[in-house]
Protein backbone atom coordinates (compact mmCIF):
# COMPACT_ATOMS: atom_id res chain seq x y z
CA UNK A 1 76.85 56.50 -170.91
CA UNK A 2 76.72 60.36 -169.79
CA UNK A 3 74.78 59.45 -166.58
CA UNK A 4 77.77 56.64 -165.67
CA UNK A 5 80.65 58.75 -166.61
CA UNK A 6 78.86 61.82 -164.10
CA UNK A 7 78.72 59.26 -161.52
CA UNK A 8 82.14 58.12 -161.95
CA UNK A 9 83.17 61.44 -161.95
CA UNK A 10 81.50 62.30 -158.17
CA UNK A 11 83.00 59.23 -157.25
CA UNK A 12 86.24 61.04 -157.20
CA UNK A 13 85.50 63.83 -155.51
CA UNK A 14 86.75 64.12 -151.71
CA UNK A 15 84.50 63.59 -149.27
CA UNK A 16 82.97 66.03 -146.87
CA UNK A 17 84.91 63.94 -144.08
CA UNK A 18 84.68 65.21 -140.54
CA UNK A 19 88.05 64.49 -138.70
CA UNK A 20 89.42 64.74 -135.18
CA UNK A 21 92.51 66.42 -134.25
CA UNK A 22 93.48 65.98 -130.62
CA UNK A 23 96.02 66.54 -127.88
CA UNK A 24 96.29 65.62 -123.94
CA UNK A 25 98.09 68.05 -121.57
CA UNK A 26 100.03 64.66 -120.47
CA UNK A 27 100.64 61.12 -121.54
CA UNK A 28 102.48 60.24 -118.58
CA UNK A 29 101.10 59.66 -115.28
CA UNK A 30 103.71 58.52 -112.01
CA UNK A 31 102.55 56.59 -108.96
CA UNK A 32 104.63 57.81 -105.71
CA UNK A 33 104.67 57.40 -102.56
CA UNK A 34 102.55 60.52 -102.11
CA UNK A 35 100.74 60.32 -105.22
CA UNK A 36 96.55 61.66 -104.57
CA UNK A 37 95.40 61.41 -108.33
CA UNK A 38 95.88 63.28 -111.12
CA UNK A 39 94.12 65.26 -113.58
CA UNK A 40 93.93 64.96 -117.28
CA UNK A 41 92.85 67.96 -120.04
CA UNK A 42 91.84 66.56 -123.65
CA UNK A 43 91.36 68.55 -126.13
CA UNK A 44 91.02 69.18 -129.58
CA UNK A 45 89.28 70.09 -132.77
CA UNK A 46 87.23 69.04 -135.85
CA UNK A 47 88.90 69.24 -139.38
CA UNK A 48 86.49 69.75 -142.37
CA UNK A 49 87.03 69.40 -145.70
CA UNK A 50 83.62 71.47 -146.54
CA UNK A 51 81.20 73.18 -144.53
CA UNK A 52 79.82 71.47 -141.85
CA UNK A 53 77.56 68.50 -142.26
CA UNK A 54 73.57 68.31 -141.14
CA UNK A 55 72.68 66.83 -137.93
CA UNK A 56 73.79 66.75 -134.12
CA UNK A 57 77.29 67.06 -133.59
CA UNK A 58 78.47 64.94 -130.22
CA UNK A 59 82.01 64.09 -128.73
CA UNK A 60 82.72 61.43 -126.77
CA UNK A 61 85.20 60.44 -124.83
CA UNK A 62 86.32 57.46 -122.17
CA UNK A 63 89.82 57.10 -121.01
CA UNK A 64 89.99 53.34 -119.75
CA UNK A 65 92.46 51.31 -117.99
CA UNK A 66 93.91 47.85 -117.93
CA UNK A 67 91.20 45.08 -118.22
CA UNK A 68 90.69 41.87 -116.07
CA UNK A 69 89.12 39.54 -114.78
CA UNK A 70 86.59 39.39 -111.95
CA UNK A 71 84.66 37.86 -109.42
CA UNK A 72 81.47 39.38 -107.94
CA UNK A 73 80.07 37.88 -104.94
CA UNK A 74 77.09 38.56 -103.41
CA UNK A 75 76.68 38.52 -99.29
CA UNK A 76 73.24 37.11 -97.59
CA UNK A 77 72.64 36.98 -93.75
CA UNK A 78 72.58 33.34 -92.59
CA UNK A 79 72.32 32.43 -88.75
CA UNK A 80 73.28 35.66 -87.84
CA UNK A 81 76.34 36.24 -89.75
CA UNK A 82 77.07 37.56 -93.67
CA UNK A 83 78.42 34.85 -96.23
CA UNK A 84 79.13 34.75 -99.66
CA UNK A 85 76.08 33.19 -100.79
CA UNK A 86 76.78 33.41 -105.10
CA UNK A 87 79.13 34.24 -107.40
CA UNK A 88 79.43 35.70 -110.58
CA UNK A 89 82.67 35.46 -112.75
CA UNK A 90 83.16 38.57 -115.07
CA UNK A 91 85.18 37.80 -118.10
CA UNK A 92 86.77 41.41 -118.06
CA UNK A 93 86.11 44.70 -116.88
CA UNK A 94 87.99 47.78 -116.72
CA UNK A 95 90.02 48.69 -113.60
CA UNK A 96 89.01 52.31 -114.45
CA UNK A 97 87.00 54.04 -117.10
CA UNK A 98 85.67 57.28 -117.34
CA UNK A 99 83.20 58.63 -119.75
CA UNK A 100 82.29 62.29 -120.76
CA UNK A 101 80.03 63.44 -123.44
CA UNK A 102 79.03 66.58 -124.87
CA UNK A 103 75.59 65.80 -124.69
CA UNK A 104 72.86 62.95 -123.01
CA UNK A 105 74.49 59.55 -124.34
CA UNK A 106 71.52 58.45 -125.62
CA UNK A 107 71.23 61.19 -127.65
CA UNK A 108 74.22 61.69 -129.45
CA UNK A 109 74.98 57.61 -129.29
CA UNK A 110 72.90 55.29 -130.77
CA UNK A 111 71.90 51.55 -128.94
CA UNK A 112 74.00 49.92 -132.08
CA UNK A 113 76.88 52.27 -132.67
CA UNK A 114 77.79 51.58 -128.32
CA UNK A 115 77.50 47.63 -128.80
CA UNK A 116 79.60 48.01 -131.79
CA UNK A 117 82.53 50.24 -130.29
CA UNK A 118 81.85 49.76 -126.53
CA UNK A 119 81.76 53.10 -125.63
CA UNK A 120 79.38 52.84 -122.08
CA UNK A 121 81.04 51.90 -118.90
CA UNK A 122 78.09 48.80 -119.52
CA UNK A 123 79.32 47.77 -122.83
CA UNK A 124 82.69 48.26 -121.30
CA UNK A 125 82.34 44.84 -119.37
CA UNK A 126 83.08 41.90 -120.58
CA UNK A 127 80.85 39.21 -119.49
CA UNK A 128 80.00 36.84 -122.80
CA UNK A 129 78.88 33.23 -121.41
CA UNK A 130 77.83 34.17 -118.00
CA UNK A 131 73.90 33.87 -118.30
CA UNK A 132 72.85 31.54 -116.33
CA UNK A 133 75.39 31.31 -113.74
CA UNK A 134 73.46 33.45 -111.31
CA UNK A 135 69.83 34.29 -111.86
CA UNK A 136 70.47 37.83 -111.55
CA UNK A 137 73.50 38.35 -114.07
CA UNK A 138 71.69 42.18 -114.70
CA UNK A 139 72.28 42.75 -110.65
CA UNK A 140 75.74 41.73 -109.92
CA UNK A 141 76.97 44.14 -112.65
CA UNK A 142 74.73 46.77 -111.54
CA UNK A 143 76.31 45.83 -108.17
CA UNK A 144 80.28 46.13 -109.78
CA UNK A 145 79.28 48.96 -111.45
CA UNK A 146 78.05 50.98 -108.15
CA UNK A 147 80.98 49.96 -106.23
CA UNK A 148 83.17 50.97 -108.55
CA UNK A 149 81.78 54.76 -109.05
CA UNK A 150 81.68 55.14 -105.45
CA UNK A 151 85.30 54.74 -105.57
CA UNK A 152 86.05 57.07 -108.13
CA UNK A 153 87.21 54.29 -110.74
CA UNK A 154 83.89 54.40 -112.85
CA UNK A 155 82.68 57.39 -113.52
CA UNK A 156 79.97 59.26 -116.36
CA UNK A 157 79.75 62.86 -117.13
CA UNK A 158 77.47 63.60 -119.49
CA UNK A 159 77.20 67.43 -120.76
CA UNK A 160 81.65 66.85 -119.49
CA UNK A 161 82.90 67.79 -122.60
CA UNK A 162 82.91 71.40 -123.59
CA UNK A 163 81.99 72.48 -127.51
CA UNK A 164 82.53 75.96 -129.11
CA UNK A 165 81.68 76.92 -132.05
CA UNK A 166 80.57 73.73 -133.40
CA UNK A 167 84.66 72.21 -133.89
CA UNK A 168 86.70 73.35 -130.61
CA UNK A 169 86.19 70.30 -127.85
CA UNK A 170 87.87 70.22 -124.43
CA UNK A 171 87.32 68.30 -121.25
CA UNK A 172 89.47 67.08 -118.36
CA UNK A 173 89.20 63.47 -116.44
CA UNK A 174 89.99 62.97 -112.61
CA UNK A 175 92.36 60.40 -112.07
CA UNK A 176 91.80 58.87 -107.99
CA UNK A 177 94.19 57.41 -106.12
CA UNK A 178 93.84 54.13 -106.45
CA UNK A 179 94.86 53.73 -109.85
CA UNK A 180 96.37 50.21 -110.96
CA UNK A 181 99.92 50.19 -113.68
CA UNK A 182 98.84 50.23 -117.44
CA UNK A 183 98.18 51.81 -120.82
CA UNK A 184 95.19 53.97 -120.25
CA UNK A 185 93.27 53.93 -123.79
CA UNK A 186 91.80 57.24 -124.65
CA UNK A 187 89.22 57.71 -127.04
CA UNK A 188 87.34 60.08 -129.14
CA UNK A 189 84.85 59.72 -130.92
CA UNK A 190 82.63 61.89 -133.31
CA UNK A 191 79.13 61.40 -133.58
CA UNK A 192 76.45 63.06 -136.22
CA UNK A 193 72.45 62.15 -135.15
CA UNK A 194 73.42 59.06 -133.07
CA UNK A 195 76.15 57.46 -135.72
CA UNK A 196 79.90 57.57 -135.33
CA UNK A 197 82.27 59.35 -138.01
CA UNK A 198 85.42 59.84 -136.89
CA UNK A 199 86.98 58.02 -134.09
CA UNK A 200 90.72 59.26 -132.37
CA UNK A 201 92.45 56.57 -130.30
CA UNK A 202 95.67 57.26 -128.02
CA UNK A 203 96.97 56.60 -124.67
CA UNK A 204 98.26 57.34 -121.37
CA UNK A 205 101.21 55.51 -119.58
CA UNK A 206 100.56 54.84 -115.79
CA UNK A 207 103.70 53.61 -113.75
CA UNK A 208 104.70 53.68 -109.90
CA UNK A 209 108.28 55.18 -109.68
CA UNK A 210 110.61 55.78 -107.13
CA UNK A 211 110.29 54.18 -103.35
CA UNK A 212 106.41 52.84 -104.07
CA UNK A 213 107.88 51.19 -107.51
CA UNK A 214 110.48 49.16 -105.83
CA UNK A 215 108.31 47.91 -102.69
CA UNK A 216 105.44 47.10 -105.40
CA UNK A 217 108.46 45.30 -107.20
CA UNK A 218 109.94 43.62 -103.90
CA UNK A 219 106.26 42.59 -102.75
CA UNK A 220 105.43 40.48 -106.24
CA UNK A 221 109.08 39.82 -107.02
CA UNK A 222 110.38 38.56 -103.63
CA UNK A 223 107.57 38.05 -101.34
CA UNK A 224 109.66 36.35 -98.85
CA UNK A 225 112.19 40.06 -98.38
CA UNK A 226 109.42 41.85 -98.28
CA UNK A 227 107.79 40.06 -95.55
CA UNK A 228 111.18 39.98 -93.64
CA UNK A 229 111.99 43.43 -94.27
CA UNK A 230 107.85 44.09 -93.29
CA UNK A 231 108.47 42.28 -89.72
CA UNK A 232 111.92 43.84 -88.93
CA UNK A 233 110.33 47.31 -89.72
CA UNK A 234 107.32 46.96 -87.58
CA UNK A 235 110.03 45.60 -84.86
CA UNK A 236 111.90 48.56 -85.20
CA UNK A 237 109.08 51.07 -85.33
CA UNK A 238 107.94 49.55 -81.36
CA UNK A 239 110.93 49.40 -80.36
CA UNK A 240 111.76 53.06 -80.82
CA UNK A 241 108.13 53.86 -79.42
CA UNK A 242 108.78 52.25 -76.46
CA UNK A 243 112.16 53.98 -76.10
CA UNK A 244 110.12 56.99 -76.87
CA UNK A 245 107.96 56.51 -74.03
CA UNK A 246 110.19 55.27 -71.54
CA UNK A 247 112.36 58.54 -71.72
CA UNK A 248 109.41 61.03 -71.44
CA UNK A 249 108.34 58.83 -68.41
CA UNK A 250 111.99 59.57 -67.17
């Protein structure tokens, strides 16, 4: 009866819970005309409710944008030329997502705890029911994956995220471009010897504004305009070159 009671009793102790606390120096991000990327700080801190726990302490963190569906075609050379030869259709897949750790991700993330939240750009992709479509499923999203880091919309840091004194945490993400409208999910998590404890979720509004929101707008809303107002533009912009020319001839 002692022994239950003393176990009942440690039952209601607190827990020496690890938990994130965390900021971004934006959540806002605007598309102009002009617009060359963007950069995003993160940073943050771990709250204790004793000392410290036992183990390897690694952060995580991904900032992904909107998902979607896509094909991936592979070219072959064929009587001289290059045609799509196969196909593979990808469920979903991130139009961006960028990962930094504090540490080598296999390391400080376990095999089970990334299937379980998704936290590599591979586990990232969506592509449930597509064995067998292709023989080489592995190299077309090898291939998606590639293409997409060389354009700056995949990308993995690992030793990105910065940790003093075993709580503080800061890193900061490179936005290109060519970034598409959407809620960019951000996420932290908290890892001790390969296992998740504490995860932080949050996220970052991307929107075109001003002159680039309202052709965007015109182009999907009233193709027909914009294809007008595309034709008398490029009529006018010869026309005035040729005027151009014509009077420095004169």
């Amino acid at each position: 009866m002692i022994r239950f009671l003393s176990f009942l009793f440690l039952l209601a102790l607190p827990a020496a819970a690890e938990e994130i606390v965390a900021d971004m120096s934006q959540t806002r991000v605007s598309i102009t005309a002009n617009f060359d990327g963007s950069e995003i700080l993160i940073f943050g801190a771990v709250s204790r409710q004793a000392a410290a726990p036992e183990g390897e302490l690694g952060v995580i963190i991904t900032v992904e944008g909107p998902s979607e569906p896509i094909t991936v075609r592979k070219k072959n050379k064929a009587y001289g030329i290059w045609i799509n030869t196969e196909a593979l259709e990808v469920d979903s897949a991130p139009a961006f997502y960028a990962v930094a750790t504090s540490g080598p991700m296999d390391q400080i993330l376990s095999g089970t705890e990334d299937l379980r939240y998704k936290v590599s750009i591979e586990k990232a992709i969506r592509a449930v029911g597509v064995a067998g479509s292709v023989e080489d499923v592995a190299g077309f999203l090898d291939a998606l994956i590639r293409v997409r880091t060389n354009n700056d919309l995949y990308q993995l840091r690992e030793g990105g995220v910065r940790v003093s004194e075993n709580t503080l945490f800061d890193t900061s993400f490179k936005l290109p471009s060519n970034l598409v409208e959407g809620d960019y999910r951000t996420r932290i998590f908290l890892t001790r010897d390969g296992a998740v404890v504490d995860n932080f979720e949050t996220s970052i509004a991307v929107s075109k504004v001003g002159l680039e929101k309202f052709l965007y707008g015109l182009a999907h809303e009233q193709p027909l305009i914009y294809a007008l107002l595309s034709l008398v533009i490029a009529i006018a912009a010869g026309w005035m070159a040729s005027a151009f020319f014509r009077y420095i001839r004169s």
